[in-house]
N, C-alpha and C. Protein backbone atom coordinates (compact mmCIF):
# COMPACT_ATOMS: atom_id res chain seq x y z
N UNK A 1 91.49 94.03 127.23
CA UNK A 1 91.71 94.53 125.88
C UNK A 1 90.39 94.66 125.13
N UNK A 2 89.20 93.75 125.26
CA UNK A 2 88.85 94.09 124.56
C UNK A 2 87.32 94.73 125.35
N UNK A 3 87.49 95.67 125.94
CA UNK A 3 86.98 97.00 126.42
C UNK A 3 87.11 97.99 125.62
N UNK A 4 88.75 98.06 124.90
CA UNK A 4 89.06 99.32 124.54
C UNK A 4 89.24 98.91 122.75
N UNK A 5 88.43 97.70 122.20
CA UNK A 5 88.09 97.56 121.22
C UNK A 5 86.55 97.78 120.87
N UNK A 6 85.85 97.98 122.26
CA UNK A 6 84.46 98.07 121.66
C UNK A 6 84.14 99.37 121.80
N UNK A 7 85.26 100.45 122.22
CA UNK A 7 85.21 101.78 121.90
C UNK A 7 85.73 102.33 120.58
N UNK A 8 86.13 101.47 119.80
CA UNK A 8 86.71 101.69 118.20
C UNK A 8 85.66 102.05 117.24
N UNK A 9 85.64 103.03 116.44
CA UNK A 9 85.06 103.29 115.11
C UNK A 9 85.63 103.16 114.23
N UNK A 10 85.00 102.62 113.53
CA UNK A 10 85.84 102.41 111.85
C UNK A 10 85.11 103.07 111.15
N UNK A 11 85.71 102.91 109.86
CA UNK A 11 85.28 103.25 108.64
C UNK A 11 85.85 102.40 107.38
N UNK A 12 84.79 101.60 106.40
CA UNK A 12 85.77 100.81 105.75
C UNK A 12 85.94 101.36 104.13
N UNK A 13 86.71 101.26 103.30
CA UNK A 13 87.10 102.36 102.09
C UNK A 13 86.44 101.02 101.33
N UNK A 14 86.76 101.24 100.08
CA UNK A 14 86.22 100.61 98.90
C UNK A 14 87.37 99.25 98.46
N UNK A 15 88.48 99.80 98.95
CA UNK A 15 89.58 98.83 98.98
C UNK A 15 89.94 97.67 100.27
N UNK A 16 89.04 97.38 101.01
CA UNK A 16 88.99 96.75 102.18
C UNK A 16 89.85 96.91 103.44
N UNK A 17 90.61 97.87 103.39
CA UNK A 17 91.35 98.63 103.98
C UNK A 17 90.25 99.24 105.29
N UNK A 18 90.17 99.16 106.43
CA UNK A 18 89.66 99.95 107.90
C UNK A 18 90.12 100.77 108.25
N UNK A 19 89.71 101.65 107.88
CA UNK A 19 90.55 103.39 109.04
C UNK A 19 89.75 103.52 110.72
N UNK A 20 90.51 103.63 111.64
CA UNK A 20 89.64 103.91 112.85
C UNK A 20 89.25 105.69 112.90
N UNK A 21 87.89 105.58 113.35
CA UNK A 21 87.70 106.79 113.27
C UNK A 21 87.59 107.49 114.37
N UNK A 22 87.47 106.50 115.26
CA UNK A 22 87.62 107.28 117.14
C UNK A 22 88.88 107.50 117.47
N UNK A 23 90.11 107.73 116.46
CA UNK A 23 91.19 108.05 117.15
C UNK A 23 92.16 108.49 116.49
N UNK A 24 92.78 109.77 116.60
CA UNK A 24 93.68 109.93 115.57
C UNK A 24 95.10 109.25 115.62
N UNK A 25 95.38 109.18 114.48
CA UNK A 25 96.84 108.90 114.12
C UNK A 25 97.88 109.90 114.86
N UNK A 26 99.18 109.26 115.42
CA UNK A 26 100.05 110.40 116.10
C UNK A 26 100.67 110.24 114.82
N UNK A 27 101.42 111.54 115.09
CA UNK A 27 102.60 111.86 114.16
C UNK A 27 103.77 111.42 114.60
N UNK A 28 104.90 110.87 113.86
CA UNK A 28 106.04 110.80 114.25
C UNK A 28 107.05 112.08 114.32
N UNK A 29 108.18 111.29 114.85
CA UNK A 29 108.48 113.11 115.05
C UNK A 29 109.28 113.72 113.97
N UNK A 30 109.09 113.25 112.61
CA UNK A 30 109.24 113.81 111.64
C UNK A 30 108.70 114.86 110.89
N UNK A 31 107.11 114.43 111.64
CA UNK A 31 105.83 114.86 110.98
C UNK A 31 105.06 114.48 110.34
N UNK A 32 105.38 113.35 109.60
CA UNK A 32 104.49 112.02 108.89
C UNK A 32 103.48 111.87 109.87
N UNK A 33 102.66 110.39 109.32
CA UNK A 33 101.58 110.48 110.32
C UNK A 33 102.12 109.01 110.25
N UNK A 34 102.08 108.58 111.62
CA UNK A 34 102.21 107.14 112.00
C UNK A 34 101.16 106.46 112.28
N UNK A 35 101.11 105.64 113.07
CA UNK A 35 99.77 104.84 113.62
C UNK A 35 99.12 105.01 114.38
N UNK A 36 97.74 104.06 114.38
CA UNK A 36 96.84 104.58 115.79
C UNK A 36 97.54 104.31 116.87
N UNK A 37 97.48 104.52 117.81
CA UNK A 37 97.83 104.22 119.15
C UNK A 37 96.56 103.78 120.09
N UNK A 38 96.85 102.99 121.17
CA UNK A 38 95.78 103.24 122.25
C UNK A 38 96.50 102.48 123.45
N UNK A 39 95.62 103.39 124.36
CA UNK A 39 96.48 103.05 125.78
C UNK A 39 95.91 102.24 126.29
N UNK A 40 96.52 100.75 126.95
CA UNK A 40 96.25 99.43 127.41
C UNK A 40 96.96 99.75 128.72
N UNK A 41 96.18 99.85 129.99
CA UNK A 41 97.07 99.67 131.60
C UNK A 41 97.99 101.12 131.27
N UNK A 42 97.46 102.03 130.53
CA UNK A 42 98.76 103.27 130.72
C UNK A 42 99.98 102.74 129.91
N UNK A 43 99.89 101.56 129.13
CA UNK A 43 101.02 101.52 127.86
C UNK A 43 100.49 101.86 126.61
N UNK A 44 100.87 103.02 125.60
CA UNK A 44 100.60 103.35 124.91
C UNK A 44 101.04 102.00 123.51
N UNK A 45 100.07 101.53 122.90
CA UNK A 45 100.09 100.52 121.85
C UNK A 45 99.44 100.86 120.63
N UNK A 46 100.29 100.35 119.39
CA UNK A 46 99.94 100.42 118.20
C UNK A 46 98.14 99.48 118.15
N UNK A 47 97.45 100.24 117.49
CA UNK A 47 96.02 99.28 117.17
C UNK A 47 95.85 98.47 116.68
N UNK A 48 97.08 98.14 115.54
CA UNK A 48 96.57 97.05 114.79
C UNK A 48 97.64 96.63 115.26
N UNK A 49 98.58 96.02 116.00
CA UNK A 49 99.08 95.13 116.86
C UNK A 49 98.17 94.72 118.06
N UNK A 50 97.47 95.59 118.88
CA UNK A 50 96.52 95.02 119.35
C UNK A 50 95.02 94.18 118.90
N UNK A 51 94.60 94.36 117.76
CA UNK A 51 93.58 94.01 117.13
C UNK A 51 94.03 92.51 116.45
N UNK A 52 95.57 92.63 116.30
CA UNK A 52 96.08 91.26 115.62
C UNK A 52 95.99 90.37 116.92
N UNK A 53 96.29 90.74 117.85
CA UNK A 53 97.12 90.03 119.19
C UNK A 53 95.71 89.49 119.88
N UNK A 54 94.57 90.43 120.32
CA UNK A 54 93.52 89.80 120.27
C UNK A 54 92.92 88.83 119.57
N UNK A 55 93.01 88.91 118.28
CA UNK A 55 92.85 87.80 117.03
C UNK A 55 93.79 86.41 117.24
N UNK A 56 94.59 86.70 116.77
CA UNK A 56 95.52 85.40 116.70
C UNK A 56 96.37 85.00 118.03
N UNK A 57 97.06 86.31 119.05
CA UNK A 57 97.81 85.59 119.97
C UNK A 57 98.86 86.63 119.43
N UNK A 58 99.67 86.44 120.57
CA UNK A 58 100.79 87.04 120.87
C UNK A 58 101.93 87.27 119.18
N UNK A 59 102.41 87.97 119.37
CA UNK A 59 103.43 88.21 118.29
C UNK A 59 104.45 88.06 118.62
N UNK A 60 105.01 87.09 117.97
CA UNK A 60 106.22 86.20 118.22
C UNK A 60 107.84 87.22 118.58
N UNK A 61 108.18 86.75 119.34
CA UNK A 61 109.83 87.14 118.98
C UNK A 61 110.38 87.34 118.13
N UNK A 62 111.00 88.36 117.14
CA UNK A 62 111.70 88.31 115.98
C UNK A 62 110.41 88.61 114.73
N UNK A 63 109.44 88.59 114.84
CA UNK A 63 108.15 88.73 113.58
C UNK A 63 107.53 90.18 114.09
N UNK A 64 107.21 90.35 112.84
CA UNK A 64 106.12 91.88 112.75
C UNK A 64 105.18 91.60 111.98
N UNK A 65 104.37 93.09 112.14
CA UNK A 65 102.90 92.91 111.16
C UNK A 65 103.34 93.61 109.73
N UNK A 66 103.03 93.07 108.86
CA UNK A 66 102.70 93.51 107.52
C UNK A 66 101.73 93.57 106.94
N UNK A 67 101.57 94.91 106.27
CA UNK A 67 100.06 95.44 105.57
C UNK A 67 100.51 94.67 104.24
N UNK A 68 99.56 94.07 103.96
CA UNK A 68 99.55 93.36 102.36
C UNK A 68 98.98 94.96 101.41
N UNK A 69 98.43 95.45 101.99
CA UNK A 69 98.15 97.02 101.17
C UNK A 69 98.49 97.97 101.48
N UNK A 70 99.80 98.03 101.95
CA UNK A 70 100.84 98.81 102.13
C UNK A 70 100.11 100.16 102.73
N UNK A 71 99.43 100.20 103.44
CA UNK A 71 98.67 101.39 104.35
C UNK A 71 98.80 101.27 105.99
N UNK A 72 99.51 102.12 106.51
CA UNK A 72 100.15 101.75 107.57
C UNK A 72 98.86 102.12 108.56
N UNK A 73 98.06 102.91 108.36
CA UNK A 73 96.77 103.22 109.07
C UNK A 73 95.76 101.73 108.91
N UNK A 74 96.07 101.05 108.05
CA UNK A 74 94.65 100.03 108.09
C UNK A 74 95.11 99.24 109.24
N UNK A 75 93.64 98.81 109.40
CA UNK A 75 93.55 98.17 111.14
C UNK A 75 92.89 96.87 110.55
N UNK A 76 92.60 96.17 109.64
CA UNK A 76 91.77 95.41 108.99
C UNK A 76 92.94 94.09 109.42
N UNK A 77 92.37 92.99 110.17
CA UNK A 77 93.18 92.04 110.10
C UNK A 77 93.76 90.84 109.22
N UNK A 78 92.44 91.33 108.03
CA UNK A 78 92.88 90.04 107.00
C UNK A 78 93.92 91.11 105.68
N UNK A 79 94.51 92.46 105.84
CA UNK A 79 95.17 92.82 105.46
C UNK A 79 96.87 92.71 106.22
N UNK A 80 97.15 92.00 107.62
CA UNK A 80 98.42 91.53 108.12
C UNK A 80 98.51 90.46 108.27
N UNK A 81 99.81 89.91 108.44
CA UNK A 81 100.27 89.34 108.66
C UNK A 81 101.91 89.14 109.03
N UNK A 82 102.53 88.03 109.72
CA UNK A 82 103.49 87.90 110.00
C UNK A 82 104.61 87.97 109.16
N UNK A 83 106.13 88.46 109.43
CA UNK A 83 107.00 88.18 108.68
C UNK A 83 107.85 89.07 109.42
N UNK A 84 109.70 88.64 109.39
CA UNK A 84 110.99 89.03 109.93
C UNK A 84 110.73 90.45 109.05
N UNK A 85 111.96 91.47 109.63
CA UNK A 85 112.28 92.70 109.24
C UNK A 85 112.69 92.40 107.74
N UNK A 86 113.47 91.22 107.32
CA UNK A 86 114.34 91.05 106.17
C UNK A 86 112.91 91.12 105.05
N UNK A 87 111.64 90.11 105.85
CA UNK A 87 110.90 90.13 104.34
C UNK A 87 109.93 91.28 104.24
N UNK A 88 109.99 92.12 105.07
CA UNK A 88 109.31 93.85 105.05
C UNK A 88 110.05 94.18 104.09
N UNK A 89 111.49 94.28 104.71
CA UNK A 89 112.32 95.52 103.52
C UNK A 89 111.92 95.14 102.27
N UNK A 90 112.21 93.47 101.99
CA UNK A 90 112.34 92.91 100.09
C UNK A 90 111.01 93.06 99.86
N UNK A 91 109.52 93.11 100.47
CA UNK A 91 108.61 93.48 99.76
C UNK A 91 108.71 94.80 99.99
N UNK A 92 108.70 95.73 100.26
CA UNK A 92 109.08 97.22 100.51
C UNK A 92 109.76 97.33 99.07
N UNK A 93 111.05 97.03 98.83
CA UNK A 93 111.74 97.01 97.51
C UNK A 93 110.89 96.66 96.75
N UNK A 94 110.39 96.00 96.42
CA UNK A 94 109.39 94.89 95.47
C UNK A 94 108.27 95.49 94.87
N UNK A 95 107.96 96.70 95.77
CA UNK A 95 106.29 97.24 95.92
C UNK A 95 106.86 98.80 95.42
N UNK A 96 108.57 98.76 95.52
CA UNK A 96 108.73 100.55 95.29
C UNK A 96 108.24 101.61 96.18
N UNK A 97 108.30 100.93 97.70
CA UNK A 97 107.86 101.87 98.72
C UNK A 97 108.90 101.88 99.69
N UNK A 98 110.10 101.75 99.55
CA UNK A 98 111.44 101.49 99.90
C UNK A 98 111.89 102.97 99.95
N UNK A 99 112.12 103.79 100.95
CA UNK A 99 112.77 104.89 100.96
C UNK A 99 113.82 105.29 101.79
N UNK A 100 115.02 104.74 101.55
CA UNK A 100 115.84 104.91 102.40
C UNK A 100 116.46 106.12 102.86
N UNK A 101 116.40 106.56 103.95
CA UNK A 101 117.14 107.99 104.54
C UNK A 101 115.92 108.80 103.66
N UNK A 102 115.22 109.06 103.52
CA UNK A 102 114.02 109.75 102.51
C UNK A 102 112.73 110.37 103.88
N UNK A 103 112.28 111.15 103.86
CA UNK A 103 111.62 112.24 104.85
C UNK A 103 110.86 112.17 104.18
C-alpha cells in the first residue's frame, strides 16, 4: 500500500482540506463526482479509506469514515474519523447536507 501512496499528489486549500491531484475523482453513475479511487492488487479502493487504514488500521465492522468538513474529496486524515451509518445521517441532518432521494 504504501507504494501507491508515494505516487499521490496533493494539493492543500486554505481550509485544511487535501485534494489529490494525481488522480481524478470517478463519477457516480448519476453524474456527481464521487471519490478518488485507486487500485490496490486490481481492487479498485476509495483513497481516503486507504490513507485512513494505512494510518490507524483496519476499519472496523459496522463503522465508516466521516469528513468533519463535509468534503467528500478531502483525503486529509485529521479531517475523518469513525462513526455507524446512524451518526453520518444525524450529522448530515445537523449540517443541512441531508438530501434525501435528491440528484
Amino acid at each position: 500500500m504504501k507504494h501507491i501512496l508515494e505516487r499521490i499528489t496533493t494539493e492543500t486549500l486554505s481550509n485544511g482540506c487535501i485534494y489529490c491531484t494525481s488522480h481524478k475523482p470517478h463519477k457516480r453513475g448519476d453524474g456527481r463526482v464521487g471519490y478518488y479511487r485507486v487500485c490496490i492488487n486490481g481492487i479498485k479502493k476509495y483513497l481516503h479509506r486507504v490513507i485512513f487504514e494505512y494510518l490507524y488500521g483496519e476499519i472496523p465492522a459496522g463503522k465508516m469514515l466521516m469528513h468533519s468538513c463535509d468534503d467528500q474529496l478531502c483525503i486529509n486524515d485529521e479531517h475523518l474519523s469513525l462513526g455507524t451509518h446512524k451518526e453520518n445521517t444525524r450529522q448530515a441532518i445537523e449540517r443541512n447536507r441531508y438530501k434525501r432521494g435528491k440528484k
